[in-house]
C-alpha atoms as a PDB file:
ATOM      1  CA  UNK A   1     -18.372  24.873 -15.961  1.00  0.00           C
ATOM      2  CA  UNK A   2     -19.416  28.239 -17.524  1.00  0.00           C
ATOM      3  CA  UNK A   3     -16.382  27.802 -19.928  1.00  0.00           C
ATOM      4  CA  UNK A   4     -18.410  25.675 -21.780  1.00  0.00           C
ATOM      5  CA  UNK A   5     -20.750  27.927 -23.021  1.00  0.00           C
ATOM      6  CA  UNK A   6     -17.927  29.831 -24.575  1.00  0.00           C
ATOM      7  CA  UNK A   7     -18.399  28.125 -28.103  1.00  0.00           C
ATOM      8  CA  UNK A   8     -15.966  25.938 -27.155  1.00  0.00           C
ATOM      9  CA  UNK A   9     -15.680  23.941 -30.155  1.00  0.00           C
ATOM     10  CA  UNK A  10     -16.334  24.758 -34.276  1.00  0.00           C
ATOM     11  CA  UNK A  11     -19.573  23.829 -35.193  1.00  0.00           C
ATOM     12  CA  UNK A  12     -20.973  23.012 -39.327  1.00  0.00           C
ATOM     13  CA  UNK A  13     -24.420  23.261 -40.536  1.00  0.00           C
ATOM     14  CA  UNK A  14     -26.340  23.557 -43.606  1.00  0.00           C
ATOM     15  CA  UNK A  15     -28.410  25.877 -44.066  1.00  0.00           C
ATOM     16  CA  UNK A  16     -31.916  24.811 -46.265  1.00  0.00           C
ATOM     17  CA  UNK A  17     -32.853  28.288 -46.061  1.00  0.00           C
ATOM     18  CA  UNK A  18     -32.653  31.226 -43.626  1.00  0.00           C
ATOM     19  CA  UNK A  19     -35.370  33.998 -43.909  1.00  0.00           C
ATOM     20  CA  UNK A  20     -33.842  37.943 -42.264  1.00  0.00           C
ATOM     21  CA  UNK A  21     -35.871  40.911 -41.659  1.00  0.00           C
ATOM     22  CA  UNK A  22     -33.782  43.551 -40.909  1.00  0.00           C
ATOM     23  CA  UNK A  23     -35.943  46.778 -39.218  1.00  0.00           C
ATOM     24  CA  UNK A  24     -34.207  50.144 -39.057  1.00  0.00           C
ATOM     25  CA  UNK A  25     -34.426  51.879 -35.519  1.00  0.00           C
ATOM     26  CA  UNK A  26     -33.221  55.421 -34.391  1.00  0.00           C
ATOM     27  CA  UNK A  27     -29.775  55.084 -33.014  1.00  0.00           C
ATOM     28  CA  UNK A  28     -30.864  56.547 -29.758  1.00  0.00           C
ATOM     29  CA  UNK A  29     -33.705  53.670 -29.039  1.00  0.00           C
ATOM     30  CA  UNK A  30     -31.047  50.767 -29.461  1.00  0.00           C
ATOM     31  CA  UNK A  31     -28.070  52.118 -27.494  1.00  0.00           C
ATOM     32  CA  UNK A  32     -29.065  51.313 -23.991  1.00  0.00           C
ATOM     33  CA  UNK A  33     -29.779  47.224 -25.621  1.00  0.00           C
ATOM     34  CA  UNK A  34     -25.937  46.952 -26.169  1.00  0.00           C
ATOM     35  CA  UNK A  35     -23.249  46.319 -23.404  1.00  0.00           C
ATOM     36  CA  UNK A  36     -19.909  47.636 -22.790  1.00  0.00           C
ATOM     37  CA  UNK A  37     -17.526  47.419 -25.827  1.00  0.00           C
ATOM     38  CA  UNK A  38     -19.403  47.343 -28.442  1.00  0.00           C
ATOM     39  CA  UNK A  39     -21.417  50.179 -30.881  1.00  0.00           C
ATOM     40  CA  UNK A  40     -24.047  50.742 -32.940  1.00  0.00           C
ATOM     41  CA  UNK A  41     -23.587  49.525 -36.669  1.00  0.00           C
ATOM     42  CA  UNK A  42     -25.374  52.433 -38.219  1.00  0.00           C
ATOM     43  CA  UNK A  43     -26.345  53.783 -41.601  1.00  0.00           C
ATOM     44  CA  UNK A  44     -26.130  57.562 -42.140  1.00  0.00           C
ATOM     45  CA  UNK A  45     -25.327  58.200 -38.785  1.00  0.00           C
ATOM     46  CA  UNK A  46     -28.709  57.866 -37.844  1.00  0.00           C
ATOM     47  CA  UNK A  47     -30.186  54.259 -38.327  1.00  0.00           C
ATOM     48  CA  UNK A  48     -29.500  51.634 -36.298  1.00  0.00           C
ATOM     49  CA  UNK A  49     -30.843  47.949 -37.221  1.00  0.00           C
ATOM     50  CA  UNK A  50     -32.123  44.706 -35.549  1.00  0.00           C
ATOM     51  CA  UNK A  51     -32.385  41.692 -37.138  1.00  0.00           C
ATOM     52  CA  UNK A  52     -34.700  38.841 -37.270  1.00  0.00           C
ATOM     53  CA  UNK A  53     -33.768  35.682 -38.678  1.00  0.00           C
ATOM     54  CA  UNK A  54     -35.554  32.459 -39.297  1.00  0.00           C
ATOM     55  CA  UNK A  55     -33.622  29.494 -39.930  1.00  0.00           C
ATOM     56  CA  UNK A  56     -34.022  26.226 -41.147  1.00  0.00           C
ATOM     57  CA  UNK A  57     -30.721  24.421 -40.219  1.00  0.00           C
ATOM     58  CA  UNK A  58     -29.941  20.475 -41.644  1.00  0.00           C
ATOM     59  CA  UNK A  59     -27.204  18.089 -39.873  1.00  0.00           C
ATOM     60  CA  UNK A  60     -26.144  20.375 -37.133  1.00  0.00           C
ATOM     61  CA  UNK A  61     -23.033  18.968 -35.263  1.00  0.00           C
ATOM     62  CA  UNK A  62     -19.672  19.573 -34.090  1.00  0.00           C
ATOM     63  CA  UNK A  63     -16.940  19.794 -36.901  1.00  0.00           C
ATOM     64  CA  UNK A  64     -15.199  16.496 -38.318  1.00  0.00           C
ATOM     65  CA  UNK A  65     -18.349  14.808 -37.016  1.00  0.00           C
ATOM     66  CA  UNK A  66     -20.237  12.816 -39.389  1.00  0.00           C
ATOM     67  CA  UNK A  67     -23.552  14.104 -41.189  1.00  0.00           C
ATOM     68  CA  UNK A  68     -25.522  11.393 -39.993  1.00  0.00           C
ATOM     69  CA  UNK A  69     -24.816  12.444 -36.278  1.00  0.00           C
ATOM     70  CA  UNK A  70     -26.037  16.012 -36.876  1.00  0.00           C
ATOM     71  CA  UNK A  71     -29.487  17.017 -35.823  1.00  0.00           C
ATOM     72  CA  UNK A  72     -32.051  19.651 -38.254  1.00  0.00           C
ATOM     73  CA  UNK A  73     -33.500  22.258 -36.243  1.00  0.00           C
ATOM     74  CA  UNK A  74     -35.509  25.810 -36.646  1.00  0.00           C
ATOM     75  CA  UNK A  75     -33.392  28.711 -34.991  1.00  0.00           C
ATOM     76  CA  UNK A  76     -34.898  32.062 -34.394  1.00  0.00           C
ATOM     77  CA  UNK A  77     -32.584  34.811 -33.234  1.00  0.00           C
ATOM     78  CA  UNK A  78     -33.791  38.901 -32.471  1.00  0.00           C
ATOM     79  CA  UNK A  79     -29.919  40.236 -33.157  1.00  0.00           C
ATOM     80  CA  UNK A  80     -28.597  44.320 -33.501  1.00  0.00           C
ATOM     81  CA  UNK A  81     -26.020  45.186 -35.804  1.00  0.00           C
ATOM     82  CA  UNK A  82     -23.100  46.166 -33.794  1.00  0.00           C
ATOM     83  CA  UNK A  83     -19.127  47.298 -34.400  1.00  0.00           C
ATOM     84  CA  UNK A  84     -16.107  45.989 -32.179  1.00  0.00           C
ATOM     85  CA  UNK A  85     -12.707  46.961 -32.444  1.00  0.00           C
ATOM     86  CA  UNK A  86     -10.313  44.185 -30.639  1.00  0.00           C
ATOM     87  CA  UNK A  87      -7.469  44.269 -28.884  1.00  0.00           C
ATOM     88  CA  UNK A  88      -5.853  44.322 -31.521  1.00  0.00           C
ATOM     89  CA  UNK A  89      -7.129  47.066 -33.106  1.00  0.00           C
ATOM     90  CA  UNK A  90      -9.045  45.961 -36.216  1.00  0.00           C
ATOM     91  CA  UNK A  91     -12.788  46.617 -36.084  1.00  0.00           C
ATOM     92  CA  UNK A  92     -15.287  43.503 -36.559  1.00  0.00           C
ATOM     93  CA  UNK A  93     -19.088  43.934 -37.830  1.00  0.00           C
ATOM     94  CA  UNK A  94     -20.870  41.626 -36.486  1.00  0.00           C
ATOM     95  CA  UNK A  95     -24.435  41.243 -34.202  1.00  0.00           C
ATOM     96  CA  UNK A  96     -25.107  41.293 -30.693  1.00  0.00           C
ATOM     97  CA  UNK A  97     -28.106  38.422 -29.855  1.00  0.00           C
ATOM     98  CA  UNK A  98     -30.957  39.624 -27.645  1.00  0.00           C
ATOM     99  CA  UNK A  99     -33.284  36.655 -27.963  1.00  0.00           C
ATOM    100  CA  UNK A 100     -33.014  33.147 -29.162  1.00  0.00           C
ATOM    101  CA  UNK A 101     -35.598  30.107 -29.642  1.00  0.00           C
ATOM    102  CA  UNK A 102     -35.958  26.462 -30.930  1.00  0.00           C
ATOM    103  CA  UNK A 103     -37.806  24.936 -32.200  1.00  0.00           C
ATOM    104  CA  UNK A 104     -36.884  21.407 -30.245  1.00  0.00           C
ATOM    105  CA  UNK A 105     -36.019  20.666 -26.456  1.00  0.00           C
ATOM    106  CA  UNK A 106     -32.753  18.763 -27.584  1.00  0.00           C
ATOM    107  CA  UNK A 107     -31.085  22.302 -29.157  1.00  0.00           C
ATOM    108  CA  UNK A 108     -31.960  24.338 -26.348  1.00  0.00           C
ATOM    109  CA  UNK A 109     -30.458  21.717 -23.723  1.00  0.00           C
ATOM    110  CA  UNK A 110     -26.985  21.815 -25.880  1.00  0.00           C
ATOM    111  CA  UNK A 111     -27.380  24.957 -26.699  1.00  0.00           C
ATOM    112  CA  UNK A 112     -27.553  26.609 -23.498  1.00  0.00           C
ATOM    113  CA  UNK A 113     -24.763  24.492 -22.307  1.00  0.00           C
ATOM    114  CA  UNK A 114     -22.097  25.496 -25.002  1.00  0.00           C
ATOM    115  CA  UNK A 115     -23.449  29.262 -26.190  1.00  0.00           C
ATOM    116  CA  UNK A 116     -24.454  31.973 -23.898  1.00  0.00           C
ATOM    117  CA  UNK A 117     -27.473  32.367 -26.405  1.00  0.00           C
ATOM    118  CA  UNK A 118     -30.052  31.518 -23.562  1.00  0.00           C
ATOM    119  CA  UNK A 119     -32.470  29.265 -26.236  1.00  0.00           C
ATOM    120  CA  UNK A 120     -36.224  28.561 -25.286  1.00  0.00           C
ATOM    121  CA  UNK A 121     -38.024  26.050 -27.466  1.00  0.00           C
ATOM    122  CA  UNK A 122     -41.189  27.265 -28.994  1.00  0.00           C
ATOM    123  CA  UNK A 123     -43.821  26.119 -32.106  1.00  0.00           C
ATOM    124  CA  UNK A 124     -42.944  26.500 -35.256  1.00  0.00           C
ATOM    125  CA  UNK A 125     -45.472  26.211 -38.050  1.00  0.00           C
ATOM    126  CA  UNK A 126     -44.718  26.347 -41.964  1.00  0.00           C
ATOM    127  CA  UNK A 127     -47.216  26.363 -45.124  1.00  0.00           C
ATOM    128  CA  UNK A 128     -46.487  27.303 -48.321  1.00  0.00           C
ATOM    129  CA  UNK A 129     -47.911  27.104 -51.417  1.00  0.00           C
ATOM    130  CA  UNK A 130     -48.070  28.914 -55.365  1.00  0.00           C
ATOM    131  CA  UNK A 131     -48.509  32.225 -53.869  1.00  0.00           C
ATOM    132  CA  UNK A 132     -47.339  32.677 -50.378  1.00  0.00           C
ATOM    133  CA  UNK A 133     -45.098  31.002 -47.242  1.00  0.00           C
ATOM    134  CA  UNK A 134     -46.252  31.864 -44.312  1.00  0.00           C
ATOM    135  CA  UNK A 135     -44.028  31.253 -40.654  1.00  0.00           C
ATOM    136  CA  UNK A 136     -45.960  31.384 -37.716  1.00  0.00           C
ATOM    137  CA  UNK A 137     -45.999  30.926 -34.015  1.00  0.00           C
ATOM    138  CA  UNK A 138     -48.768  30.622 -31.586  1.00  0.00           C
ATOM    139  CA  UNK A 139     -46.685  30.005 -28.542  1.00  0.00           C
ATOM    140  CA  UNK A 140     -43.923  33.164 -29.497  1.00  0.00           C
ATOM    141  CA  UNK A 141     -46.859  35.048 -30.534  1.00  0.00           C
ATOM    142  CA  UNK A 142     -45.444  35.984 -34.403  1.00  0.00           C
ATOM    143  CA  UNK A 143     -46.434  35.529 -37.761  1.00  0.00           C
ATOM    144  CA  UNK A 144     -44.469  36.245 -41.546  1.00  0.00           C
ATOM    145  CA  UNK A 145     -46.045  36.322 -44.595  1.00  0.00           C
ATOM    146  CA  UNK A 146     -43.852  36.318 -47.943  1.00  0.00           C
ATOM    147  CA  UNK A 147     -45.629  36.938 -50.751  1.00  0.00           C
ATOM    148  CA  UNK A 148     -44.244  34.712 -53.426  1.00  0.00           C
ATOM    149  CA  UNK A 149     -45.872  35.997 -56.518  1.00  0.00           C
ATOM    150  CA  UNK A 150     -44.353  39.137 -57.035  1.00  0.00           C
ATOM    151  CA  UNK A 151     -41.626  39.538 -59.643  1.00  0.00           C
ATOM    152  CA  UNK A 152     -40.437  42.778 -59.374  1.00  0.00           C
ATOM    153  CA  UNK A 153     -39.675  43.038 -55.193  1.00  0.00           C
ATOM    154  CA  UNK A 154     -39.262  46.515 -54.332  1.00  0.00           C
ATOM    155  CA  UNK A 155     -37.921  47.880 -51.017  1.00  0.00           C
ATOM    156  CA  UNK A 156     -40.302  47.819 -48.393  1.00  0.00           C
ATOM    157  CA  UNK A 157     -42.174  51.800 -48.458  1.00  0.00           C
ATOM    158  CA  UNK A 158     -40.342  53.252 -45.374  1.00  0.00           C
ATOM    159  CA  UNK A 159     -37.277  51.390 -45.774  1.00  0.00           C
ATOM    160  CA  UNK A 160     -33.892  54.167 -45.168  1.00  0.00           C
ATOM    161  CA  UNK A 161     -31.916  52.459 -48.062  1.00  0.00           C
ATOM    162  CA  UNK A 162     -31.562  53.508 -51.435  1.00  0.00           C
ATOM    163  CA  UNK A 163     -31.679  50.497 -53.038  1.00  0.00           C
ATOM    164  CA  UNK A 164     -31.125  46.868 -53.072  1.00  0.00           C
ATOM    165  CA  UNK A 165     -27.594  47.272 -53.190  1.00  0.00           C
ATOM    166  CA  UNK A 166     -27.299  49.434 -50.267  1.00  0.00           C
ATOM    167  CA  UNK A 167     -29.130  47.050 -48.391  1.00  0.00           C
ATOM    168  CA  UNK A 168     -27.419  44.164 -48.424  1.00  0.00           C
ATOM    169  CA  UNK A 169     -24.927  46.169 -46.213  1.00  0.00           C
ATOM    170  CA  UNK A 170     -26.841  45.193 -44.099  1.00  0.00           C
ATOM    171  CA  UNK A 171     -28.526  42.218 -44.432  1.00  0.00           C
ATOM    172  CA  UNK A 172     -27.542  39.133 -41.902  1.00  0.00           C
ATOM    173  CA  UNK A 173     -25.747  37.033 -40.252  1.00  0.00           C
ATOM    174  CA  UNK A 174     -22.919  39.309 -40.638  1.00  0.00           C
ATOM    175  CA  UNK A 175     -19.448  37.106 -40.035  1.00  0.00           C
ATOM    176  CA  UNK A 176     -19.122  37.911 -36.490  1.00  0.00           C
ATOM    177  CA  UNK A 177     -21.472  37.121 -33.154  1.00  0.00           C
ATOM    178  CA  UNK A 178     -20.619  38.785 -30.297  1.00  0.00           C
ATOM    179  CA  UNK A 179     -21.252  37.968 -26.344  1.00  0.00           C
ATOM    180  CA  UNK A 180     -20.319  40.403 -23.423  1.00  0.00           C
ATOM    181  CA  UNK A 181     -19.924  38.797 -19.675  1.00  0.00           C
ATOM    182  CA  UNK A 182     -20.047  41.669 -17.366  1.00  0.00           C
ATOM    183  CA  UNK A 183     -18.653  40.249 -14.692  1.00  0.00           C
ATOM    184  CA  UNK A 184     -15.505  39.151 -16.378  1.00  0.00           C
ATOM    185  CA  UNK A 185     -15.486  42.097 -18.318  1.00  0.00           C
ATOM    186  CA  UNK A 186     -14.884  40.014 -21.580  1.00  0.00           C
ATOM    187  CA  UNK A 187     -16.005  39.914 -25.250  1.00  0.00           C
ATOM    188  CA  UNK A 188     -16.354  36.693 -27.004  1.00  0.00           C
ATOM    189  CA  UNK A 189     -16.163  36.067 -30.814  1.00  0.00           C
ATOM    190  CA  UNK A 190     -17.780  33.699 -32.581  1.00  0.00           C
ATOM    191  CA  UNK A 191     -16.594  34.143 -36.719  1.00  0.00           C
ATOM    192  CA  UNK A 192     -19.109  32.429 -38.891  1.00  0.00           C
ATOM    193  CA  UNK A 193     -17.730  31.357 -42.502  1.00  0.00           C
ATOM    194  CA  UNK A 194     -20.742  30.670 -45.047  1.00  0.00           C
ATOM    195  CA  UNK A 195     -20.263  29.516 -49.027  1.00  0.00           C
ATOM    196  CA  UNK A 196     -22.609  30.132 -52.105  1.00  0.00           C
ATOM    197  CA  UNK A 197     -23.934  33.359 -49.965  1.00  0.00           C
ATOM    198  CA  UNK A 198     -26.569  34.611 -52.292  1.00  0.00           C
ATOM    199  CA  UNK A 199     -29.374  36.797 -50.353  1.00  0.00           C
ATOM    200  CA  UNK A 200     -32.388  37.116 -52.337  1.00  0.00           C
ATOM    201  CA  UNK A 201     -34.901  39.775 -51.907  1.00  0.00           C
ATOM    202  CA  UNK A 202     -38.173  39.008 -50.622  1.00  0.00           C
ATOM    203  CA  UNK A 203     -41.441  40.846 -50.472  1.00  0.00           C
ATOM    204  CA  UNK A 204     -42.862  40.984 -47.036  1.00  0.00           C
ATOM    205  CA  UNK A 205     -47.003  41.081 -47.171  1.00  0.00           C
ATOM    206  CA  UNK A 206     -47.319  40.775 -43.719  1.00  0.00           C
ATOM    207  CA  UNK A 207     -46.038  40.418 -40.180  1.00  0.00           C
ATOM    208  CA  UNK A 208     -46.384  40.589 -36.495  1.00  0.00           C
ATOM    209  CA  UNK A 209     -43.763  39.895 -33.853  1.00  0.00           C
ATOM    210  CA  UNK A 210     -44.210  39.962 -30.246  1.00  0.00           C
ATOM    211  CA  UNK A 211     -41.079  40.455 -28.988  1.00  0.00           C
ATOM    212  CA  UNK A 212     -40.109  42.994 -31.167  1.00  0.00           C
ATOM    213  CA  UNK A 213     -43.056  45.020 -29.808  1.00  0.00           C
ATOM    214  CA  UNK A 214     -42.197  44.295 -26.506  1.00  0.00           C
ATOM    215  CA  UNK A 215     -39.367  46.193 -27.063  1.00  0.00           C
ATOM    216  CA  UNK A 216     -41.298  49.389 -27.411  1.00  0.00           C
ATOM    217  CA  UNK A 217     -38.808  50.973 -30.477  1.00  0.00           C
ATOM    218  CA  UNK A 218     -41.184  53.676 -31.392  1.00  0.00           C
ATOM    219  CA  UNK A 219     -39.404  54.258 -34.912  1.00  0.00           C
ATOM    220  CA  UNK A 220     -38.969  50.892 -36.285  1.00  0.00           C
ATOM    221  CA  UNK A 221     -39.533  50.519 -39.594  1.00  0.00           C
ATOM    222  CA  UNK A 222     -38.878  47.225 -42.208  1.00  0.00           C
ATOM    223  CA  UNK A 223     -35.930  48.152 -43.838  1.00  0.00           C
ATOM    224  CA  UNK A 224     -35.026  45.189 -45.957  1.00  0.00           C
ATOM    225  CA  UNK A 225     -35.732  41.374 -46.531  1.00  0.00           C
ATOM    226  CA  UNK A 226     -33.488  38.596 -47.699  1.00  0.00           C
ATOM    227  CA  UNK A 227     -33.847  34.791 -47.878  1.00  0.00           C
ATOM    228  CA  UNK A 228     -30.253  31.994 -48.891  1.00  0.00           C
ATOM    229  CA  UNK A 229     -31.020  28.894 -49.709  1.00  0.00           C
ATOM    230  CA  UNK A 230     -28.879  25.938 -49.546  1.00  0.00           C
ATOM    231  CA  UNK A 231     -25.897  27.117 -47.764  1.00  0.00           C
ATOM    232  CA  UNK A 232     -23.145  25.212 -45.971  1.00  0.00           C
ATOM    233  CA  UNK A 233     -22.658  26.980 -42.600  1.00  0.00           C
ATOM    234  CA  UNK A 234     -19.492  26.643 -40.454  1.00  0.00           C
ATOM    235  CA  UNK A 235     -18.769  28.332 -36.942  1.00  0.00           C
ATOM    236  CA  UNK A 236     -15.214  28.623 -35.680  1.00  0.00           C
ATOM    237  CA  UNK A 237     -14.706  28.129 -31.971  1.00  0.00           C
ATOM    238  CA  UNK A 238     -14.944  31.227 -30.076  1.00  0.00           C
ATOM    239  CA  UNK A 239     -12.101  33.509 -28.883  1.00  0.00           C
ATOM    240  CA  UNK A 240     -12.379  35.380 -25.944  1.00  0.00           C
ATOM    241  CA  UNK A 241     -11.032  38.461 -25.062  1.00  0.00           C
ATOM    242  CA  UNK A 242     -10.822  39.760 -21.673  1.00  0.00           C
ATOM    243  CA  UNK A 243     -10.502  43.571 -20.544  1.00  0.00           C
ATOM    244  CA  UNK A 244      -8.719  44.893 -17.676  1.00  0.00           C
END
């Protein structure tokens, strides 16, 4: 039945809002995190990026279904910037997921069944008032603190990018989600198609993730930080693409 988890059907969404730190890495410490077929999405030749992105999804559900029978849920995915040329040729930006979490039983049962995403369900807790909105986890052992009171956001201090502009380049979900099954040797495709995609700056006071220390990436540094709100969210069925 592993078939199934090959995004075998389109999926639509809306998103309320989805919240990406993007941290810039030496090339060299995220190579060995990516499988066969795929590269490094880098900037200058030298950065290399990993994502985190919080998102708050509304009536989740296979397409043509009604809204009624989708299902809201908190998705949290740890994702690299990566390149892959196809078969055919063209070459597809896209992101390469190394962790993924819930924040309900119900998406990581379906989940797991029809992605190869490998969801866990953890605690999510949100407060937010005039000043600050804070996302925190005891369980996942994290914590985000935007601070909502400044007007004039400025690129976080060590950030590699020259300006806002120039990173947006690379600010996620990028169109394109990639899976590798080594054992098939195959690359699957999953093309996201989003409307009204807006990314906001936002200024980052504080935060602490455990998994992204676990990861031991001795030159990581916050590069940028977006937030959409209000965004209807679409994913075509996946197409795989099998190596000889």
């Amino acid at each position: 039945m592993n078939f199934l988890k090959n995004h075998p059907f389109a999926v639509d969404a809306f998103f309320k809002s989805s919240i990406v730190l993007t941290f810039a890495v030496p090339k060299e410490e995220l190579e060995d995190l990516i499988p066969d077929h795929l590269e490094l999405d880098t900037y200058d030749n030298k950065w290399a990026f990993v994502a985190i992105a919080m998102v708050q999804t509304k009536n989740l559900r296979p397409k043509n279904f009604p809204e009624f029978m989708g299902n809201d849920f908190f998705l949290i995915g740890f994702r690299i910037f990566v390149k892959y040329r196809n078969k055919a040729g063209k070459r597809l930006r896209g992101l390469y997921i190394i962790k993924s979490e819930t924040n309900k039983k119900k998406m990581q049962f379906f989940g797991n069944i029809f992605t190869h995403y490998n969801y866990t369900t953890t605690d999510i807790s949100q407060t937010e008032n005039a000043k600050n909105k804070i996302i925190s986890s005891k369980k996942s052992d994290f914590k985000l603190v935007i601070d909502k009171s400044v007007d004039d956001i400025q690129l976080p201090t060590k950030s590699p990018f020259k300006d806002w502009k120039d990173a947006r380049k690379f600010a996620g979900p990028l169109p394109h989600t990639f899976t590798f099954n080594k054992k098939e040797n195959s690359v699957l495709i999953i093309l996201g198609v989003r409307k009204n995609w807006k990314p906001k700056p936002l200024a980052v006071s504080e935060y602490h993730f455990s998994f992204l220390n676990s990861l031991q990436l001795k030159g990581a540094v916050l590069a940028n930080a977006f937030e959409i709100e209000n965004v209807p969210y679409h994913w075509k069925k996946g197409k795989l693409e099998k190596w000889n």
